[in-house]
Protein backbone atom coordinates (compact mmCIF):
# COMPACT_ATOMS: atom_id res chain seq x y z
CA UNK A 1 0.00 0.00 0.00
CA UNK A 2 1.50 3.59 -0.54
CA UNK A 3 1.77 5.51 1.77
CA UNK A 4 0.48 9.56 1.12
CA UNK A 5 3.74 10.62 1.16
CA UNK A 6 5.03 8.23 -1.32
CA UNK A 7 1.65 8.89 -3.46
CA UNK A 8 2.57 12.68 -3.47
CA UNK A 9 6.40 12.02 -4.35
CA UNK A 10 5.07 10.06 -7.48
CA UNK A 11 2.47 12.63 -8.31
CA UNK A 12 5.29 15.01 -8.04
CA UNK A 13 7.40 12.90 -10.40
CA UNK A 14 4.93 12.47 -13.03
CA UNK A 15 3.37 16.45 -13.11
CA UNK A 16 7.23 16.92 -13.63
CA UNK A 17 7.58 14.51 -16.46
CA UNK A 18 4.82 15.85 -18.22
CA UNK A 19 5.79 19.68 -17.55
CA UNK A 20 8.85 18.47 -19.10
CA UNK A 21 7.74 17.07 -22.19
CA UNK A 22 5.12 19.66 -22.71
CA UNK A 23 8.34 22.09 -22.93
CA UNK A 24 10.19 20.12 -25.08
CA UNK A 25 7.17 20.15 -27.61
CA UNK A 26 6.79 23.68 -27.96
CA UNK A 27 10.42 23.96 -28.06
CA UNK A 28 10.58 22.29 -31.20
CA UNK A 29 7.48 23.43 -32.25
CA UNK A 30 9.03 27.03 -32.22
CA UNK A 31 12.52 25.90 -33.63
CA UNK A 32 10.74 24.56 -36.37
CA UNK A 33 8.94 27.70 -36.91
CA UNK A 34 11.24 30.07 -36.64
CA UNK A 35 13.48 28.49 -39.40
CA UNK A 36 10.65 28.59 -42.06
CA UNK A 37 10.75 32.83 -42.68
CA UNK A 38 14.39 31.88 -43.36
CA UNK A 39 14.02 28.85 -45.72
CA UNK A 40 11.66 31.16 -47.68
CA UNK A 41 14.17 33.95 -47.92
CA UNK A 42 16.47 31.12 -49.38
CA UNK A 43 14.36 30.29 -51.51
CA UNK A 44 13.31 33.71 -52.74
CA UNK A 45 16.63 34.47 -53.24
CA UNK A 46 17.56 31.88 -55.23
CA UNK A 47 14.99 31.94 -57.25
CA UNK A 48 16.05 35.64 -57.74
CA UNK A 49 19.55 34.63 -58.46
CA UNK A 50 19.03 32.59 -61.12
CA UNK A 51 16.62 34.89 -62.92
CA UNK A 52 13.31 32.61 -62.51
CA UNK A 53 11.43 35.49 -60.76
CA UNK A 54 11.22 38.99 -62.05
CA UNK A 55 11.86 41.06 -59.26
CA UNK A 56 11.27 44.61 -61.12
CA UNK A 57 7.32 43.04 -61.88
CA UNK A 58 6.19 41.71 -57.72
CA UNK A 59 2.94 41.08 -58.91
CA UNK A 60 4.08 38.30 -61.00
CA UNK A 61 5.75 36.52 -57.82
CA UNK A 62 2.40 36.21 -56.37
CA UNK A 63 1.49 32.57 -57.61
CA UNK A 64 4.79 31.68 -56.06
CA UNK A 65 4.19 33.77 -52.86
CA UNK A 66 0.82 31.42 -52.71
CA UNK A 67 2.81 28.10 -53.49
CA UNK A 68 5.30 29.10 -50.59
CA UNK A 69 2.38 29.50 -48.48
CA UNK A 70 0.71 25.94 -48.90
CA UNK A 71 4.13 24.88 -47.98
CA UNK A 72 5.23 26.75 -45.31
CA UNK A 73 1.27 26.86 -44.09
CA UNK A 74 2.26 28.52 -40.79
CA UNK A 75 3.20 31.75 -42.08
CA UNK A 76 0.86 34.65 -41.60
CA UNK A 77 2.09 36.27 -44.55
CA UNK A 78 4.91 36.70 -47.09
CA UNK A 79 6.09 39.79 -48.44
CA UNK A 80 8.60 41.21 -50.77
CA UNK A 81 10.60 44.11 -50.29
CA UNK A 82 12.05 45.78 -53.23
CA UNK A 83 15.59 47.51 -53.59
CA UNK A 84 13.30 50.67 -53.80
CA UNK A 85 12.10 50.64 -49.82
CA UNK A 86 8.55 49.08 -50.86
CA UNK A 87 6.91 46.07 -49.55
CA UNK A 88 4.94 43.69 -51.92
C-alpha cells in the first residue's frame, strides 16, 4: 500500500515529467517555426539569383508567394521588399 507521502512524491514525479515534455514540444514546435521565414528567404533568393522570378514586376511573384504558403502553411504572410524601400 502507498503511503500519502510516497503517493505525493510520485504525483510530483509524473506532473514533472509531463511539464517536461510539454516544454520540449513547444520547443521544437518554435525551432521549427522560426526556421521557415528563413528557408523562404532562401528560396526567394535563389529563385532571384538565377533569374526565374522577375523582381522589377512583384505582382508576378504572387502565384509563387501562394505556393510558398501551402508549404510553409504557418506563415501569416509573405512579403517582398524591393531595392526601392517598398513592400509587396
Amino acid at each position: 500500500m502507498l503511503s500519502a507521502s510516497q503517493g505525493a512524491r510520485i504525483s510530483r514525479d509524473l506532473g514533472q515529467r509531463n511539464l517536461s515534455e510539454i516544454q520540449r514540444r513547444v520547443v521544437d514546435h518554435l525551432a521549427a517555426n522560426f526556421e521557415y521565414p528563413a528557408r523562404v528567404t532562401a528560396l526567394n533568393v535563389g529563385m532571384a539569383t538565377r533569374g526565374e522570378i522577375d523582381i522589377d514586376n512583384p505582382r508576378s511573384m504572387l502565384f509563387g508567394f501562394y505556393d510558398q504558403w501551402q508549404v510553409f502553411n504557418t506563415l501569416s504572410a509573405i512579403a517582398w521588399g524591393g531595392k526601392d524601400g517598398n513592400v509587396t
